[in-house]
PDB file of N, CA and C in Angstrom:
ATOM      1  N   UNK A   1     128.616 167.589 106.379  1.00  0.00           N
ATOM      2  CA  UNK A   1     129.847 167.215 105.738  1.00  0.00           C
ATOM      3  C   UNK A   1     129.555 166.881 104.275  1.00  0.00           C
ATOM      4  N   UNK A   2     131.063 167.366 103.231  1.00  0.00           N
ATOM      5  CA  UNK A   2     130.482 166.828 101.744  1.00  0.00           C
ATOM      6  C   UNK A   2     130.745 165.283 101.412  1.00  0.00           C
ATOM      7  N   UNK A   3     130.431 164.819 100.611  1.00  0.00           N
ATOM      8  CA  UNK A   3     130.502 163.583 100.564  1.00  0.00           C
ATOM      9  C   UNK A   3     130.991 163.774  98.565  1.00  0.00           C
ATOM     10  N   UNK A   4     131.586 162.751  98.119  1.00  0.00           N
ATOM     11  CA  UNK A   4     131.992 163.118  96.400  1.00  0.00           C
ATOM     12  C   UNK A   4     131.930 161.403  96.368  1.00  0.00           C
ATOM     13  N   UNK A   5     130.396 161.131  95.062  1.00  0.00           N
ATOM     14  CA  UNK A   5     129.809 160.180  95.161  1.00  0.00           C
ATOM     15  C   UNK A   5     130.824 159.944  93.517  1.00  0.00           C
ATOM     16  N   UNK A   6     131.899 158.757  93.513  1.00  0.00           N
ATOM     17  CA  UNK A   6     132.276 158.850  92.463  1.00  0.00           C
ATOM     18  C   UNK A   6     132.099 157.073  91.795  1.00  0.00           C
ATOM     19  N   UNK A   7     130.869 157.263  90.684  1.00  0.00           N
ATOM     20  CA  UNK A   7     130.656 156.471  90.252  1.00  0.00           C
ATOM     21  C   UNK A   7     130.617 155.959  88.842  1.00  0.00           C
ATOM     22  N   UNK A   8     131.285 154.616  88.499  1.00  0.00           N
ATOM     23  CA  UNK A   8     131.708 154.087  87.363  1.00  0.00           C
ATOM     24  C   UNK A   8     130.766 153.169  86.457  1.00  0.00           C
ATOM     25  N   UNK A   9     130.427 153.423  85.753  1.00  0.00           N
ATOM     26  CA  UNK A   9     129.220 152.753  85.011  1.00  0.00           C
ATOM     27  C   UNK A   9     129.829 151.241  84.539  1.00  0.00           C
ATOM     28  N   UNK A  10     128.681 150.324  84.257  1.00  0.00           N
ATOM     29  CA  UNK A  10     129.552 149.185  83.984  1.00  0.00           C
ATOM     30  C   UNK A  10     129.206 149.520  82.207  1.00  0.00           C
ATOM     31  N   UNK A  11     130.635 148.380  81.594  1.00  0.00           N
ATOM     32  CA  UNK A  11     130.616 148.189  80.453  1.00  0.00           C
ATOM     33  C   UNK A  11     129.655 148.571  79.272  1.00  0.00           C
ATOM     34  N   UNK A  12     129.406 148.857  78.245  1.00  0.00           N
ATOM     35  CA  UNK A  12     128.101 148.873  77.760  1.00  0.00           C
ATOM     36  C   UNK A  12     127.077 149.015  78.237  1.00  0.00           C
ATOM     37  N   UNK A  13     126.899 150.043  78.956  1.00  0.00           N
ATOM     38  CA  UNK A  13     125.602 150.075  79.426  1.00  0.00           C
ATOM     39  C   UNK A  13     124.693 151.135  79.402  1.00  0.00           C
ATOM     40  N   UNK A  14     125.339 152.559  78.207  1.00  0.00           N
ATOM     41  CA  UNK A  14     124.884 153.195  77.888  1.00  0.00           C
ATOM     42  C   UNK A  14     123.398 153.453  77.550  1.00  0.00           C
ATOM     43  N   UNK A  15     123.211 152.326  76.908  1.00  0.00           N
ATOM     44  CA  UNK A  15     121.229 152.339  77.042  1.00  0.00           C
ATOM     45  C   UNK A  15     120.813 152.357  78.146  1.00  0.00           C
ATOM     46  N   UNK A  16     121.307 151.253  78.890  1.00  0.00           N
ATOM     47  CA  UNK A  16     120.556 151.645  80.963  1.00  0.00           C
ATOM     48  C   UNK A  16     120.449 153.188  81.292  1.00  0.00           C
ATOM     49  N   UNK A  17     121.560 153.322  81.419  1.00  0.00           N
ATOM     50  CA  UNK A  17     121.916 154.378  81.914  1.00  0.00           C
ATOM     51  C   UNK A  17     120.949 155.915  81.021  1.00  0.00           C
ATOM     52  N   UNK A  18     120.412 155.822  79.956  1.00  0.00           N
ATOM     53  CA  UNK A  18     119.106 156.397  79.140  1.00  0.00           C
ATOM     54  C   UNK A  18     118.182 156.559  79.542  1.00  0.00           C
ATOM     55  N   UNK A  19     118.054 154.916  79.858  1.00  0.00           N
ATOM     56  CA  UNK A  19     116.558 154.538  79.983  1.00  0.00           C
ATOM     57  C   UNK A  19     116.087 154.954  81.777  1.00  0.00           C
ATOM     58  N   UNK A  20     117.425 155.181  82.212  1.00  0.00           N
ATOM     59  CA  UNK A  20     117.009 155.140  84.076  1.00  0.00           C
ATOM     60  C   UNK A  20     117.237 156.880  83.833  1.00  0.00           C
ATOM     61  N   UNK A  21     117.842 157.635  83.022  1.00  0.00           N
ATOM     62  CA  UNK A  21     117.957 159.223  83.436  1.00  0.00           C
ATOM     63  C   UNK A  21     116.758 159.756  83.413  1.00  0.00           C
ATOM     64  N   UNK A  22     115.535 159.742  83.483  1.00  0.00           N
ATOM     65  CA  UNK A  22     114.613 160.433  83.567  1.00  0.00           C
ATOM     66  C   UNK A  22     114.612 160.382  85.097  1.00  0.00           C
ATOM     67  N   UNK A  23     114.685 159.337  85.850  1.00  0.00           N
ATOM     68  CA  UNK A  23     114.021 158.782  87.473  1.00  0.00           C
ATOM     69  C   UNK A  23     115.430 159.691  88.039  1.00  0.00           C
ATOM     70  N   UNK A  24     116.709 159.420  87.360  1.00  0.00           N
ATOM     71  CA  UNK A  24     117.964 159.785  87.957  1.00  0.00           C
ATOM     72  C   UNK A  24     118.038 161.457  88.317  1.00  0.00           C
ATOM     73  N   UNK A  25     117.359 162.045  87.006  1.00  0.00           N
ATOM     74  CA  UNK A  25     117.459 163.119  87.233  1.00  0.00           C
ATOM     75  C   UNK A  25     116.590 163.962  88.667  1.00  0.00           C
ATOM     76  N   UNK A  26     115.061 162.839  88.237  1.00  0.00           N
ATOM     77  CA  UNK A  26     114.068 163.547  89.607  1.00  0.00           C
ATOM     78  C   UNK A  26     114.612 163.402  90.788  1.00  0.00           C
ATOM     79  N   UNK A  27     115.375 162.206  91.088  1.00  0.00           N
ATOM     80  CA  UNK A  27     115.636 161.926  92.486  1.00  0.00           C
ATOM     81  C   UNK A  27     117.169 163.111  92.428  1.00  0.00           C
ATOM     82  N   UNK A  28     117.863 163.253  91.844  1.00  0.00           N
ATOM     83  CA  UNK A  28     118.718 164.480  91.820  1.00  0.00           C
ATOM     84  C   UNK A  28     118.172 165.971  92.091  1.00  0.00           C
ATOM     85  N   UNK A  29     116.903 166.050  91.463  1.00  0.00           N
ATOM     86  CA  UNK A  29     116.256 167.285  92.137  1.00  0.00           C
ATOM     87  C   UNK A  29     115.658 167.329  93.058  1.00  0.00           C
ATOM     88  N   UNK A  30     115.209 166.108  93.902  1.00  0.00           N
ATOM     89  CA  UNK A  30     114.743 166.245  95.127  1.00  0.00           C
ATOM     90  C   UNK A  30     116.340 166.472  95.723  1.00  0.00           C
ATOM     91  N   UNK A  31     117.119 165.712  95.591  1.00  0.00           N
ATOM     92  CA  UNK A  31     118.218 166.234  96.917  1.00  0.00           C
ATOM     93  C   UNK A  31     118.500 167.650  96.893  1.00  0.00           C
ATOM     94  N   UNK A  32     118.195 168.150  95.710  1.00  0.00           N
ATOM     95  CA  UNK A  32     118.541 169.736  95.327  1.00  0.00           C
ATOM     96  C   UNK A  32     117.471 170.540  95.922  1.00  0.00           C
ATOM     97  N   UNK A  33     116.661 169.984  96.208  1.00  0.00           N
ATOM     98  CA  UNK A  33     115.455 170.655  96.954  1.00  0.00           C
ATOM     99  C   UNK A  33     115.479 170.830  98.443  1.00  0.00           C
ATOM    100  N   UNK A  34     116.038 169.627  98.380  1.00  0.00           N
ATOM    101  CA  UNK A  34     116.394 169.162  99.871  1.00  0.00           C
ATOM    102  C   UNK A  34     117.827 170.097 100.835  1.00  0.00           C
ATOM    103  N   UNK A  35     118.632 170.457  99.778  1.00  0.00           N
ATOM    104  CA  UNK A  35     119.496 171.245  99.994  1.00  0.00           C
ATOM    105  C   UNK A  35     121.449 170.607  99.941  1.00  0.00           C
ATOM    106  N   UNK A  36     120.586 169.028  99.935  1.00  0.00           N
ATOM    107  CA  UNK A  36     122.157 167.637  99.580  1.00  0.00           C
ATOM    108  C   UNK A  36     122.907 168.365  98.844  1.00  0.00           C
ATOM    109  N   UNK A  37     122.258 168.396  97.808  1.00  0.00           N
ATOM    110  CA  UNK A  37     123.066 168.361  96.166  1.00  0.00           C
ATOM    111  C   UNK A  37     123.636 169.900  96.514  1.00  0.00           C
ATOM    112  N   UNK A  38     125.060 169.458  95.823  1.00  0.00           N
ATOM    113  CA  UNK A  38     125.947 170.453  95.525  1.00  0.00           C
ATOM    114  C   UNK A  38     126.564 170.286  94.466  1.00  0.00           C
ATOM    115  N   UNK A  39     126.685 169.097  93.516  1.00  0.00           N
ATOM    116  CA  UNK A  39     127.250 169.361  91.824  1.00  0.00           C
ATOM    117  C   UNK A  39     127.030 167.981  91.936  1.00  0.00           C
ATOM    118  N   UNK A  40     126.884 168.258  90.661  1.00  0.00           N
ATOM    119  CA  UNK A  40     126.451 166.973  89.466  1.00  0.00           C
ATOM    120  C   UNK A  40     126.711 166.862  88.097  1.00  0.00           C
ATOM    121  N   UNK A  41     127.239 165.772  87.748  1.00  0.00           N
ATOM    122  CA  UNK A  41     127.277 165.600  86.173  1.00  0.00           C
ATOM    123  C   UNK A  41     127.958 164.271  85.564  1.00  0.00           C
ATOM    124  N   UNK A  42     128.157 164.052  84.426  1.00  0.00           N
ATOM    125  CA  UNK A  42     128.453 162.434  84.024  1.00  0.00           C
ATOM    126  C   UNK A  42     129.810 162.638  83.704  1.00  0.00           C
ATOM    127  N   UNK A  43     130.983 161.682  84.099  1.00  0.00           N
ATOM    128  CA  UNK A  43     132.326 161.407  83.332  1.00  0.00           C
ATOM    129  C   UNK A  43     131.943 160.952  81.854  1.00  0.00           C
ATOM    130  N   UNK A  44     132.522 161.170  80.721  1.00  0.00           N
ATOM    131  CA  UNK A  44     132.809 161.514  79.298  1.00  0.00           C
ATOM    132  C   UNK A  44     134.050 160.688  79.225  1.00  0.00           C
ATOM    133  N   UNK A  45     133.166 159.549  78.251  1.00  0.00           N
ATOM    134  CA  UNK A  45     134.458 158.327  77.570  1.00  0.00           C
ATOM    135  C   UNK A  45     135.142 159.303  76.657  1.00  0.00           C
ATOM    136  N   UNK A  46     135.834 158.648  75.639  1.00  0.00           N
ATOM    137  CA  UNK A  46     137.002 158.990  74.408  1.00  0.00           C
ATOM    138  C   UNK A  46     135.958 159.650  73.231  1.00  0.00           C
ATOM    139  N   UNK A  47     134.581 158.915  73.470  1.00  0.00           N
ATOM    140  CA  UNK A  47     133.625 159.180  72.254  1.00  0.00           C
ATOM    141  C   UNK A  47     132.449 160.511  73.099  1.00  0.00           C
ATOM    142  N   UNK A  48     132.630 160.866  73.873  1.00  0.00           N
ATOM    143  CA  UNK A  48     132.134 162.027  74.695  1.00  0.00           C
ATOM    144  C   UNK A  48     130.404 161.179  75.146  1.00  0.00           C
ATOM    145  N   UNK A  49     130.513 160.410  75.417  1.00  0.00           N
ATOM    146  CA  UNK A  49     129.556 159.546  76.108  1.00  0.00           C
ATOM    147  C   UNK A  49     129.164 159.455  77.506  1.00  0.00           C
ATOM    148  N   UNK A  50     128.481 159.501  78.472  1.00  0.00           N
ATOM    149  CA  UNK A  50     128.465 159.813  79.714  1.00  0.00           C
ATOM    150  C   UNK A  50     128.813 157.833  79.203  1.00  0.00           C
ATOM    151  N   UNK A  51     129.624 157.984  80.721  1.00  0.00           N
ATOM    152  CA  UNK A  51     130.159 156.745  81.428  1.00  0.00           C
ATOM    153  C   UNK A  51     130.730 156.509  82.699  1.00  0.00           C
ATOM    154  N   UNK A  52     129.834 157.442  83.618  1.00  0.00           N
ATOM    155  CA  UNK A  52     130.196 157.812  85.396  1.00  0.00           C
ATOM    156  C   UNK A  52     129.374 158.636  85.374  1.00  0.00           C
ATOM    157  N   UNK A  53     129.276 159.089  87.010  1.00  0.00           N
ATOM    158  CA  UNK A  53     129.097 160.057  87.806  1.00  0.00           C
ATOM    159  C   UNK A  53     130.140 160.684  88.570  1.00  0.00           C
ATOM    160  N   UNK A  54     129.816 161.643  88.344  1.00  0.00           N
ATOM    161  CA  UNK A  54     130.383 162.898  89.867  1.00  0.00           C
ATOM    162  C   UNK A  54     129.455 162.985  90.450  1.00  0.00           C
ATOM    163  N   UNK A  55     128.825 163.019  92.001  1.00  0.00           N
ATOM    164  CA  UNK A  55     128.027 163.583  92.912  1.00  0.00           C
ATOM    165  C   UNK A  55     128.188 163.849  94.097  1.00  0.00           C
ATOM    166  N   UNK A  56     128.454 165.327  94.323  1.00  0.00           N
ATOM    167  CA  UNK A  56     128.615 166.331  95.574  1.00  0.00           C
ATOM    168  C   UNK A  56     127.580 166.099  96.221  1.00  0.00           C
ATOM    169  N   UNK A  57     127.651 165.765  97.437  1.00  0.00           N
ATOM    170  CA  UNK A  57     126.290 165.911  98.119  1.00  0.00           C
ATOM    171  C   UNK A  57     126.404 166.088  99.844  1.00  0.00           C
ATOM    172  N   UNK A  58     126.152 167.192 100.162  1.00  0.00           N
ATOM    173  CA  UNK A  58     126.093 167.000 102.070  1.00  0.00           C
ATOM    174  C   UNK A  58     125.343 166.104 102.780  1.00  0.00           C
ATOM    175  N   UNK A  59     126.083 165.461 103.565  1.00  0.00           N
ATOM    176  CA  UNK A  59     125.235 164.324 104.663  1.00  0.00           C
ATOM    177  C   UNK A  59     125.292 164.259 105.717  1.00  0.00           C
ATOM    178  N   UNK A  60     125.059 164.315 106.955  1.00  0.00           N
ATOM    179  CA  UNK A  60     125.986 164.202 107.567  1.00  0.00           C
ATOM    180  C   UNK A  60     126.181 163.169 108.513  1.00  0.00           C
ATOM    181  N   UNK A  61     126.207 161.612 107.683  1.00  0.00           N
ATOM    182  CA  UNK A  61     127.389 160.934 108.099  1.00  0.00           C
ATOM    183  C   UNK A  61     127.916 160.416 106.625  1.00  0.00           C
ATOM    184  N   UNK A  62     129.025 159.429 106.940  1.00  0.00           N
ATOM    185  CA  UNK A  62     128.925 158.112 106.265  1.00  0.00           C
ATOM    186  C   UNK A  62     127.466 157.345 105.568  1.00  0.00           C
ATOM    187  N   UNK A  63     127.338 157.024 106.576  1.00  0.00           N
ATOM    188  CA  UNK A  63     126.174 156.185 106.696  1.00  0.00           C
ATOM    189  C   UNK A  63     124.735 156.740 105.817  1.00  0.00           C
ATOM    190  N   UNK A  64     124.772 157.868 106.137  1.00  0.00           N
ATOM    191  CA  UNK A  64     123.749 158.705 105.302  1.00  0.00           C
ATOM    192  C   UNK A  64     123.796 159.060 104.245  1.00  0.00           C
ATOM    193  N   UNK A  65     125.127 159.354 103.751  1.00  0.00           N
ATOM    194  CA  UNK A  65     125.777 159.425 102.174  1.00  0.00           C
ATOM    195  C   UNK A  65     125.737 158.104 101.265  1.00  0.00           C
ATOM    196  N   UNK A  66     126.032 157.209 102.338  1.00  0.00           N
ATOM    197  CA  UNK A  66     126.252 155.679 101.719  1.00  0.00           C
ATOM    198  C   UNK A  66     124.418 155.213 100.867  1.00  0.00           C
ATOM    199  N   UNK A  67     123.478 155.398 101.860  1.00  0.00           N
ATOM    200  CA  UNK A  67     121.840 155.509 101.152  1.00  0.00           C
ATOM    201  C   UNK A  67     121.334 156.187 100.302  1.00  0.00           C
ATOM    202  N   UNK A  68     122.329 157.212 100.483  1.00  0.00           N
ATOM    203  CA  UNK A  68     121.893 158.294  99.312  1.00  0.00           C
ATOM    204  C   UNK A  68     122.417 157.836  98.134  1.00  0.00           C
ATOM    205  N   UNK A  69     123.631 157.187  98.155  1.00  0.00           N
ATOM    206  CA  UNK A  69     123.998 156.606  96.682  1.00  0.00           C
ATOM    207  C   UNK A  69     123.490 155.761  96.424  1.00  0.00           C
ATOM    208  N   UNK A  70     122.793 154.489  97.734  1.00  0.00           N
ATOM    209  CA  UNK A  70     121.879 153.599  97.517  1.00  0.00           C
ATOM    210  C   UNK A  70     120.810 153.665  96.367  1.00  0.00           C
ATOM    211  N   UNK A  71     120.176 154.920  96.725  1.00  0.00           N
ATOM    212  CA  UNK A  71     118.569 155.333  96.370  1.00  0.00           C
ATOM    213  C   UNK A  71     118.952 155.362  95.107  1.00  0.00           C
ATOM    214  N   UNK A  72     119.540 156.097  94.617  1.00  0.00           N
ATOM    215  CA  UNK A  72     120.053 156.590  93.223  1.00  0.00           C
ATOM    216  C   UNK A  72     119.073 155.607  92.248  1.00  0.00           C
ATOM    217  N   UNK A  73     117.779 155.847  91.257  1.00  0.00           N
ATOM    218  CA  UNK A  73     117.951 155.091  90.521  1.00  0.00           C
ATOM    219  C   UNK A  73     119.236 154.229  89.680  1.00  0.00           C
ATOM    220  N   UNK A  74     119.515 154.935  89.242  1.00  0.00           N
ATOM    221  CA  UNK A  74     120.942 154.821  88.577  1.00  0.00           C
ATOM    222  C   UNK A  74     121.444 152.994  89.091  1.00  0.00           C
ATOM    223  N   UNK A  75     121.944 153.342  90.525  1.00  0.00           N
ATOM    224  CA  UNK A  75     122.534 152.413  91.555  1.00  0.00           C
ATOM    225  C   UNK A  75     121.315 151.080  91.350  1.00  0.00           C
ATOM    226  N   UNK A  76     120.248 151.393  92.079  1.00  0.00           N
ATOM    227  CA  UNK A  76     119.112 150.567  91.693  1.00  0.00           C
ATOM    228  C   UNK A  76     119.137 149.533  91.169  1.00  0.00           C
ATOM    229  N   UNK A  77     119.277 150.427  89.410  1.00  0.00           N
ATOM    230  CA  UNK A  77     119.355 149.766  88.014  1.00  0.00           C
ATOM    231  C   UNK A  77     120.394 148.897  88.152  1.00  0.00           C
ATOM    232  N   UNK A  78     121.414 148.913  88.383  1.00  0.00           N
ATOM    233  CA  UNK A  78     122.394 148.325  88.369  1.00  0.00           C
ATOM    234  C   UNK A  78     123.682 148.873  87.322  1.00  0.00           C
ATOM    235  N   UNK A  79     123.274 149.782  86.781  1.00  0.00           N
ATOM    236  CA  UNK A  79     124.443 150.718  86.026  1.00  0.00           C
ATOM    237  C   UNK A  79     125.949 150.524  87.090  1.00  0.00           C
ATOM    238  N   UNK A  80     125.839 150.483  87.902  1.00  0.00           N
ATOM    239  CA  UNK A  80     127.472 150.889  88.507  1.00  0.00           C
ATOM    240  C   UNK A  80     128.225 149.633  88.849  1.00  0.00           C
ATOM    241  N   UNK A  81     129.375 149.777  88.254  1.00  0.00           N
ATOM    242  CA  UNK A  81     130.557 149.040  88.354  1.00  0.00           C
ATOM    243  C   UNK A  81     130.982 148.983  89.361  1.00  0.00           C
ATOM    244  N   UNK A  82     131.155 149.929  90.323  1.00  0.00           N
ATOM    245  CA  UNK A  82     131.366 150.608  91.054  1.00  0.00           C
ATOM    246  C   UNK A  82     131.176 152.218  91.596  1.00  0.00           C
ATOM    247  N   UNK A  83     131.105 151.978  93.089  1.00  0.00           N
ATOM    248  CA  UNK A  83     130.945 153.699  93.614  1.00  0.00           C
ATOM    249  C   UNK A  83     132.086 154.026  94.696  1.00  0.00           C
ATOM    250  N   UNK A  84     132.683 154.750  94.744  1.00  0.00           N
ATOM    251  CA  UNK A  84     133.787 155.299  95.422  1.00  0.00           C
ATOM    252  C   UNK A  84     132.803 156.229  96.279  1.00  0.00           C
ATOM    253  N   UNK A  85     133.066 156.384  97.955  1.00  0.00           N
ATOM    254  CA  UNK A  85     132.501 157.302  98.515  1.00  0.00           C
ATOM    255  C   UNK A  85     133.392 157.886  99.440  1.00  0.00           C
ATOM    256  N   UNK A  86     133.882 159.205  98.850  1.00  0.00           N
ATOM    257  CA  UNK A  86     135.143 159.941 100.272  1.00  0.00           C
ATOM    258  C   UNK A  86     134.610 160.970 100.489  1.00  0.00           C
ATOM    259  N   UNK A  87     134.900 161.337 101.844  1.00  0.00           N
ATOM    260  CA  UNK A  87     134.690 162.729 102.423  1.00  0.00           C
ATOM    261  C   UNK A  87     135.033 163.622 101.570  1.00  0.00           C
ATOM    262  N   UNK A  88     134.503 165.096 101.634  1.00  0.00           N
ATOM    263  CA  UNK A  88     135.163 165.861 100.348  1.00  0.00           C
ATOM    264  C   UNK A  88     135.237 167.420 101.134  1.00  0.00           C
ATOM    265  N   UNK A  89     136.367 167.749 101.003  1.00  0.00           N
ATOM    266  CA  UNK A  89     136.226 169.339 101.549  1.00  0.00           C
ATOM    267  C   UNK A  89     136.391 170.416 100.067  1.00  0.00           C
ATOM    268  N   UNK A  90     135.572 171.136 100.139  1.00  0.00           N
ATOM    269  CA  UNK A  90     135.199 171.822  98.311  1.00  0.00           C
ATOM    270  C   UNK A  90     136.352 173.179  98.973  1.00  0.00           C
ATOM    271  N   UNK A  91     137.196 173.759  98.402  1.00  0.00           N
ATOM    272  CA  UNK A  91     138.260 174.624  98.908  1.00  0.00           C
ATOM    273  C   UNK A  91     137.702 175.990  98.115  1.00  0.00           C
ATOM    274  N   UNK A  92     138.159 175.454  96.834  1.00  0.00           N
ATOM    275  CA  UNK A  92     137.804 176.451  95.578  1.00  0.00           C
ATOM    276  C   UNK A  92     136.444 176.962  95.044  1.00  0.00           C
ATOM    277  N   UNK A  93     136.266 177.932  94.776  1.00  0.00           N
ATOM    278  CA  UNK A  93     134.918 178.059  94.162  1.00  0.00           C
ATOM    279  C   UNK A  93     133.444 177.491  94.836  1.00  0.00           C
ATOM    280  N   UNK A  94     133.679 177.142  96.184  1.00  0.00           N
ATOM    281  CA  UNK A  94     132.360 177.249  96.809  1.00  0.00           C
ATOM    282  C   UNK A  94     131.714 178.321  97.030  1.00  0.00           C
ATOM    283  N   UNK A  95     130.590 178.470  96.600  1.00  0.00           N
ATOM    284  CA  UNK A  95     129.453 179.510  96.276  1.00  0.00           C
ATOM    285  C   UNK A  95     129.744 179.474  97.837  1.00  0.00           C
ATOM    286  N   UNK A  96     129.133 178.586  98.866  1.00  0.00           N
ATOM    287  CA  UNK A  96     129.057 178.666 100.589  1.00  0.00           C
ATOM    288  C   UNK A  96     130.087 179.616 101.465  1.00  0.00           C
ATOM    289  N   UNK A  97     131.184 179.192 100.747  1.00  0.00           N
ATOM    290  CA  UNK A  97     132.485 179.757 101.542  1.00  0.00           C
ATOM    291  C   UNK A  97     132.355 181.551 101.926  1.00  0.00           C
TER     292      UNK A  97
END
């Protein structure tokens, strides 16, 4: 099942969020290795600044999606304001379909 990991960076925290993308990115290519990852990329403030996440990722539960956002350096660090986690059915433009 997809999972759409939607996460909100806190306030000012653009340097964190720098300083943790090197770890963010590796652990993003292991799930991509792994076969999880299905899209990725940062929400864009007013000043074109990453300030979120989008992350597609197959799990298959809850529960298993929920650790996976755990792991996240990112999460870790403490960058997130919040994370939204809903089931996601991809309709359009799935390469899979």
């Amino acid at each position: 099942m997809l999972f759409a990991l939607i996460c909100n960076d806190k306030p000012d925290s653009l340097d964190l969020r720098m300083e943790v993308r090197p770890d963010h990115v590796t652990y993003l290519n292991g799930l991509n290795d792994k076969g999880a990852l299905k899209i990725a990329g940062p929400f864009l403030n007013e000043n074109e600044k990453p300030c979120g996440s989008l992350v597609v990722i197959e799990a298959d539960s809850m529960e298993d999606a929920e650790k996976i956002a755990a792991d996240d350096p990112y999460a870790k660090a403490g960058l997130f304001a919040g994370v939204d986690i809903r089931p996601y059915n991809w309709v359009f433009n799935n390469p899979g379909a």
